[in-house]
PDB file of N, CA and C in Angstrom:
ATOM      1  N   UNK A   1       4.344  15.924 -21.490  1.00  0.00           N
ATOM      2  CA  UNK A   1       3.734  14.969 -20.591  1.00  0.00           C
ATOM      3  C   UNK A   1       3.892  13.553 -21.169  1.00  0.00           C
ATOM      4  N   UNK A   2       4.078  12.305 -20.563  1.00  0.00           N
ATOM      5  CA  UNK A   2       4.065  11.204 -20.649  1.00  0.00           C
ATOM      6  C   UNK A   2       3.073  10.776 -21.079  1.00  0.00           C
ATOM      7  N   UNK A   3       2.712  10.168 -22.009  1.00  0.00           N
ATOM      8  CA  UNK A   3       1.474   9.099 -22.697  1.00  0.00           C
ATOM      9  C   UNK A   3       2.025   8.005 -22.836  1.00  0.00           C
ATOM     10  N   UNK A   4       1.604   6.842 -22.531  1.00  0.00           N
ATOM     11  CA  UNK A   4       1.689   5.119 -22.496  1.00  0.00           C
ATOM     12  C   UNK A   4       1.606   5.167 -24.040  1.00  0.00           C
ATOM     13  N   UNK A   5       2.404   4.118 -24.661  1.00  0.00           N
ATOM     14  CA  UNK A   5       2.533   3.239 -25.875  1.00  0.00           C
ATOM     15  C   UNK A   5       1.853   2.968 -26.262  1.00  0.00           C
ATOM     16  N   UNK A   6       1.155   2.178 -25.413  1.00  0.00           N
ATOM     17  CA  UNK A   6       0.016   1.008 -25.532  1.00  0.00           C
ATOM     18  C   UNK A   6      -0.499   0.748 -24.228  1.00  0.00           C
ATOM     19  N   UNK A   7      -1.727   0.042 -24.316  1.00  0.00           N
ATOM     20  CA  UNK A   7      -2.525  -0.064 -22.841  1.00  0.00           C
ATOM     21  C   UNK A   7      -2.240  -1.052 -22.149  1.00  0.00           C
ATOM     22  N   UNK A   8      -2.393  -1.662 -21.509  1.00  0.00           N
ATOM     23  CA  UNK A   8      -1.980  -2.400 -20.449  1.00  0.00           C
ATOM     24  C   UNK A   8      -3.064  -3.669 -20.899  1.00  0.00           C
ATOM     25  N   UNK A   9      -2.967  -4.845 -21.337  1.00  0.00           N
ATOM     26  CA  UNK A   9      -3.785  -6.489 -21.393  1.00  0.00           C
ATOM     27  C   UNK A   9      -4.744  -6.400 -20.114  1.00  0.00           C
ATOM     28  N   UNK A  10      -6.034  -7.200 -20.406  1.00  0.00           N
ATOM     29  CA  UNK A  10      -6.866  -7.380 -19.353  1.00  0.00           C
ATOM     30  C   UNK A  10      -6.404  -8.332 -18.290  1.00  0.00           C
ATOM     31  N   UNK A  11      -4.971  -8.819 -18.818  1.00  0.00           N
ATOM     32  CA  UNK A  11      -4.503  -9.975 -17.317  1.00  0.00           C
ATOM     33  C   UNK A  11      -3.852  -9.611 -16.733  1.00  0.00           C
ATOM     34  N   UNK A  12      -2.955  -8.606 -17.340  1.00  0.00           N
ATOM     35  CA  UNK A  12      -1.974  -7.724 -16.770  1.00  0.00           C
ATOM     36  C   UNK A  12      -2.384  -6.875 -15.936  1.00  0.00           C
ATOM     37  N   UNK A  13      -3.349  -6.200 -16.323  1.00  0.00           N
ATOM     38  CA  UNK A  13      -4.315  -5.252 -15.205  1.00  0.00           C
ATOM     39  C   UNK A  13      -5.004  -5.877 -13.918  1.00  0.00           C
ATOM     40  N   UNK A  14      -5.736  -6.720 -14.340  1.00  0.00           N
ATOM     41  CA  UNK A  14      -6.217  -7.995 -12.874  1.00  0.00           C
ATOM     42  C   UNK A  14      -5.204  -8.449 -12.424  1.00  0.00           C
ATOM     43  N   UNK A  15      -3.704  -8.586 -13.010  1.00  0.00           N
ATOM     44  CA  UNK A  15      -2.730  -9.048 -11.698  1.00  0.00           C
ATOM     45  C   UNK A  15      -2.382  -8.252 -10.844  1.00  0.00           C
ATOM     46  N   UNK A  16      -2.405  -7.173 -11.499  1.00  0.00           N
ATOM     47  CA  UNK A  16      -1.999  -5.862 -10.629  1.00  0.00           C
ATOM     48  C   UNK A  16      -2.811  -5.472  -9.825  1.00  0.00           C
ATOM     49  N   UNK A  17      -4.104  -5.527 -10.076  1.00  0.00           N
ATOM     50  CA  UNK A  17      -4.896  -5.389  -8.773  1.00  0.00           C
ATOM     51  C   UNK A  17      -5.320  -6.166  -7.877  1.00  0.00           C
ATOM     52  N   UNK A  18      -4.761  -7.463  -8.572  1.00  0.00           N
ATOM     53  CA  UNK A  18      -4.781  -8.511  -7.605  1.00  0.00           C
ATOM     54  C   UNK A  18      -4.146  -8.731  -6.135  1.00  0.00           C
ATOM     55  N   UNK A  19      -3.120  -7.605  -6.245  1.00  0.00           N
ATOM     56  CA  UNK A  19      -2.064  -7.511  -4.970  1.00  0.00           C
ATOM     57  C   UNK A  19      -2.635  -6.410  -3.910  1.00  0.00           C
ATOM     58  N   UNK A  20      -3.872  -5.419  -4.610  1.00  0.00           N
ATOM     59  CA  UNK A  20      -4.023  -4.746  -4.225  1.00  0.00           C
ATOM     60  C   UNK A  20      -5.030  -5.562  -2.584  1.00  0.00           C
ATOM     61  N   UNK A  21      -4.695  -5.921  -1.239  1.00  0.00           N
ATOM     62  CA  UNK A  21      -5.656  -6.585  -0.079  1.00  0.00           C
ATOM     63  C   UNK A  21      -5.697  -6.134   0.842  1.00  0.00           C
ATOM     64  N   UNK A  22      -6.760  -6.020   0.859  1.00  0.00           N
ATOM     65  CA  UNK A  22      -6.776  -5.401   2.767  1.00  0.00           C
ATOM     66  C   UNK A  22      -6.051  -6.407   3.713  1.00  0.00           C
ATOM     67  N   UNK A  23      -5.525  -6.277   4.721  1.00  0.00           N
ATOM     68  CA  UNK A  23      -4.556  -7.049   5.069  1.00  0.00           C
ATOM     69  C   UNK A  23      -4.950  -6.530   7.063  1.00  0.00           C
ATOM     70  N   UNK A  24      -5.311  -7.503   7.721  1.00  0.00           N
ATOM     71  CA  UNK A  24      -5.557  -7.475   9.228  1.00  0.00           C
ATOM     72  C   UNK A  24      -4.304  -6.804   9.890  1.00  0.00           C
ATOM     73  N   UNK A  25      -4.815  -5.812  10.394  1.00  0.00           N
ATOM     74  CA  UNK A  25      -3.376  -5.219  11.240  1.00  0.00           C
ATOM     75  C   UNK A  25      -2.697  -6.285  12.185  1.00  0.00           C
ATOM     76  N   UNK A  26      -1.478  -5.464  12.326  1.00  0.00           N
ATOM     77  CA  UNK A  26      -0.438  -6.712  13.466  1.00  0.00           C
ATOM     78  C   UNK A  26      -0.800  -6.012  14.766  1.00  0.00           C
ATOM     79  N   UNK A  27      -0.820  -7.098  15.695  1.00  0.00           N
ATOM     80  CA  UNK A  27      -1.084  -6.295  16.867  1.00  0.00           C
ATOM     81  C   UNK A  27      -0.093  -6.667  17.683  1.00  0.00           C
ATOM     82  N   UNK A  28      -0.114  -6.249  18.745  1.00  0.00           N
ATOM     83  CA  UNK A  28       1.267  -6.851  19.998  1.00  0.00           C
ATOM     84  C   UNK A  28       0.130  -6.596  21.043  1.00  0.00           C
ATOM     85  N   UNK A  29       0.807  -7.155  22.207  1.00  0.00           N
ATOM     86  CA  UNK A  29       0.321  -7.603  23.255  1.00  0.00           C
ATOM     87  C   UNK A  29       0.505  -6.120  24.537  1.00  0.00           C
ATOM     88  N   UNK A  30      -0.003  -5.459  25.111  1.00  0.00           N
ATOM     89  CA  UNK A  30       0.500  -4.832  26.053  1.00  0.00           C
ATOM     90  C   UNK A  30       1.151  -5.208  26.897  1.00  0.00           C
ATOM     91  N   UNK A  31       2.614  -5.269  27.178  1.00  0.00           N
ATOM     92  CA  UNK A  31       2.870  -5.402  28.495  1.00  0.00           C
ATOM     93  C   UNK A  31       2.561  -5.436  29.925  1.00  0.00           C
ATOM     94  N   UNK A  32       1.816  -3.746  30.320  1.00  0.00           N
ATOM     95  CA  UNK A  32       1.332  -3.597  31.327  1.00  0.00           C
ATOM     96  C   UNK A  32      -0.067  -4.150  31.797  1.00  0.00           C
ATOM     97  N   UNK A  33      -0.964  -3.959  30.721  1.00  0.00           N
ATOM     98  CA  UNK A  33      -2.540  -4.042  31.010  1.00  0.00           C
ATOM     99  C   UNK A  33      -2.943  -5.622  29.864  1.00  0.00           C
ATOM    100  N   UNK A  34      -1.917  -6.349  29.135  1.00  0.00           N
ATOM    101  CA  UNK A  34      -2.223  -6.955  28.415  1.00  0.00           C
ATOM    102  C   UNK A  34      -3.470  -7.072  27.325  1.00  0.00           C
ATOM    103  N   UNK A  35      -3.787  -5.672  27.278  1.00  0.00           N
ATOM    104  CA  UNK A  35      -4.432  -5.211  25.730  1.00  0.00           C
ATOM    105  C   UNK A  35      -3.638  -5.731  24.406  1.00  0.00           C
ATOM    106  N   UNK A  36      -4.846  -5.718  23.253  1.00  0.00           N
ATOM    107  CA  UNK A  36      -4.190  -5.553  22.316  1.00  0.00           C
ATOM    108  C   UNK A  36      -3.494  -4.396  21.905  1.00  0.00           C
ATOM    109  N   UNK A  37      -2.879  -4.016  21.119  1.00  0.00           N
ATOM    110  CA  UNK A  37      -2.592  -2.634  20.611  1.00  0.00           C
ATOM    111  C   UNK A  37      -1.442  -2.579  19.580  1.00  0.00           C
ATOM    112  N   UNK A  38      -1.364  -1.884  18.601  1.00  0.00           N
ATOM    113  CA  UNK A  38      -0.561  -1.528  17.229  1.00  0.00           C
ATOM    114  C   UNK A  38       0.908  -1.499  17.944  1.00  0.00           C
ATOM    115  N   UNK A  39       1.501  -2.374  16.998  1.00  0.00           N
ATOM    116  CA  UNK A  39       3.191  -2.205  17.893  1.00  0.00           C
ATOM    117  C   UNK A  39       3.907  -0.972  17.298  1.00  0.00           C
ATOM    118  N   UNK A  40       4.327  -0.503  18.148  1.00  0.00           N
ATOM    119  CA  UNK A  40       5.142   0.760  18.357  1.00  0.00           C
ATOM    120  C   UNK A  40       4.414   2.121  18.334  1.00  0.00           C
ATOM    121  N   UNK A  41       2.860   2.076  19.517  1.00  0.00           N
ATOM    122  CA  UNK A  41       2.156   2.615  19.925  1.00  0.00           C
ATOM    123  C   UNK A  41       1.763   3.035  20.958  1.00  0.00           C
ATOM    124  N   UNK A  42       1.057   3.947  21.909  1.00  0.00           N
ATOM    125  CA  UNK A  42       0.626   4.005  23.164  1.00  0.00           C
ATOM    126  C   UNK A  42      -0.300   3.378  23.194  1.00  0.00           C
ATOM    127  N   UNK A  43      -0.646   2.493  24.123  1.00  0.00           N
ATOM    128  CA  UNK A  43      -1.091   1.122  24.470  1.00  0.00           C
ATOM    129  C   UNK A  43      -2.030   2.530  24.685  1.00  0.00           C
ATOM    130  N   UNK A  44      -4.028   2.144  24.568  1.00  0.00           N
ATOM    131  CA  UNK A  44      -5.129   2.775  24.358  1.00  0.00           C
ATOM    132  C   UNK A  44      -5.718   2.968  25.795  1.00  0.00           C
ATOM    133  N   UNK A  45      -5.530   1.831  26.226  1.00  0.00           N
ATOM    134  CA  UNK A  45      -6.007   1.056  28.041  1.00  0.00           C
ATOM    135  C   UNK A  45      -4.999   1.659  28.686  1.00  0.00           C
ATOM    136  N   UNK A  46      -4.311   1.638  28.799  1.00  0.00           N
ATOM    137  CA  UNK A  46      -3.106   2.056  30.058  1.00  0.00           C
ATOM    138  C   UNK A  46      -2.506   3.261  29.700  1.00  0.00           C
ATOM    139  N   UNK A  47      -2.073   3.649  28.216  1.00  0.00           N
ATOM    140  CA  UNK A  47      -1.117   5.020  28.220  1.00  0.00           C
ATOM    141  C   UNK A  47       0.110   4.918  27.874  1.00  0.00           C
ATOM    142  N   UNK A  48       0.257   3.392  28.373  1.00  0.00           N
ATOM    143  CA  UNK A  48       1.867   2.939  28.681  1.00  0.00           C
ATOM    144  C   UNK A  48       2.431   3.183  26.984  1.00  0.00           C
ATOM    145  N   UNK A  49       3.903   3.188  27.047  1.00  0.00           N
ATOM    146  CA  UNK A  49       4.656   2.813  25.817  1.00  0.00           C
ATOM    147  C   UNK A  49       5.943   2.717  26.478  1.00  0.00           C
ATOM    148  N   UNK A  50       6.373   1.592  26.104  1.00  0.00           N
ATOM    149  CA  UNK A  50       7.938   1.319  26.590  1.00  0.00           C
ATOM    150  C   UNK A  50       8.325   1.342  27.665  1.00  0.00           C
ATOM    151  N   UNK A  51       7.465   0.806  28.595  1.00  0.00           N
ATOM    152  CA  UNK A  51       7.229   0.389  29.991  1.00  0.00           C
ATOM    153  C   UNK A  51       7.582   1.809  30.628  1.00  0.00           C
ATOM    154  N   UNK A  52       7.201   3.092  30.480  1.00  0.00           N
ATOM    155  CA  UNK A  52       6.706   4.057  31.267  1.00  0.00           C
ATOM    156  C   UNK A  52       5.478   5.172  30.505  1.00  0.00           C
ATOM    157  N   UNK A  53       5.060   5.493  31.748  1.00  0.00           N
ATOM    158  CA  UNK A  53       3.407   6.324  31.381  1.00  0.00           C
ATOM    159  C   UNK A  53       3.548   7.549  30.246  1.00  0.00           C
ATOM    160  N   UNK A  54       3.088   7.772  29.136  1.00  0.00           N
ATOM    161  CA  UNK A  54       3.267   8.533  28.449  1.00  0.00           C
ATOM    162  C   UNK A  54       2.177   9.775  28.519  1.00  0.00           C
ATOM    163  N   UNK A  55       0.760   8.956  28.456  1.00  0.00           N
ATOM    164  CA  UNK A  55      -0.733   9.563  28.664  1.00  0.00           C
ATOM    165  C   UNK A  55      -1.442   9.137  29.638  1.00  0.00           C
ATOM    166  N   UNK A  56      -1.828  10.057  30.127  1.00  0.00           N
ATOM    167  CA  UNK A  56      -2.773   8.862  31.712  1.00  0.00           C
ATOM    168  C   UNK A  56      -3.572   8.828  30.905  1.00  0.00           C
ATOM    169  N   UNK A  57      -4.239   7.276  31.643  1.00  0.00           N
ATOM    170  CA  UNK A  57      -5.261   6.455  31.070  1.00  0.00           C
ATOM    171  C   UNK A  57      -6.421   6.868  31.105  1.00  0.00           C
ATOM    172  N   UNK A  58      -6.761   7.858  31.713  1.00  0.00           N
ATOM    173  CA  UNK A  58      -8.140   8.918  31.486  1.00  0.00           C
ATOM    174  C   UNK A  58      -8.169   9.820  30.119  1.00  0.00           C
ATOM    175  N   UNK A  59      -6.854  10.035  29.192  1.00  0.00           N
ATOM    176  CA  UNK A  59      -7.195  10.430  28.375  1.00  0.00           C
ATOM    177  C   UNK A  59      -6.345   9.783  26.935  1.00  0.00           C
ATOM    178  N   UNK A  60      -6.268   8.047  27.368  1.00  0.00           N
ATOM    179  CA  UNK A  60      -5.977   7.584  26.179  1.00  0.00           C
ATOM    180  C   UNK A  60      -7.161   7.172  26.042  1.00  0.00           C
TER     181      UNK A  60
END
């Protein structure tokens, strides 16, 4: 098994988790119903994806 050399510096470690960010999802616009919604998804409101019905909107 692998064991480290040596440990990792206390700045070296805080940079590294420094990258670690929650980061706001991207959203896109719906086409059909102009919702928000995750791009390259079935739009939640309408069903739609790629301008035809995938799920009716009663059970997205």
């Amino acid at each position: 098994m692998a064991v480290p050399k040596s440990r990792w510096s206390k700045a070296r470690s805080r940079r590294a988790r420094a990258q670690y960010k929650v980061k706001a999802p991207a959203l896109a616009t719906c086409p059909q119903c102009k919702a928000q919604k995750l791009p390259h998804h079935v739009c939640k409101q309408c069903g739609y994806y790629k301008g035809r019905e995938v799920v009716s909107a009663q059970d997205a």
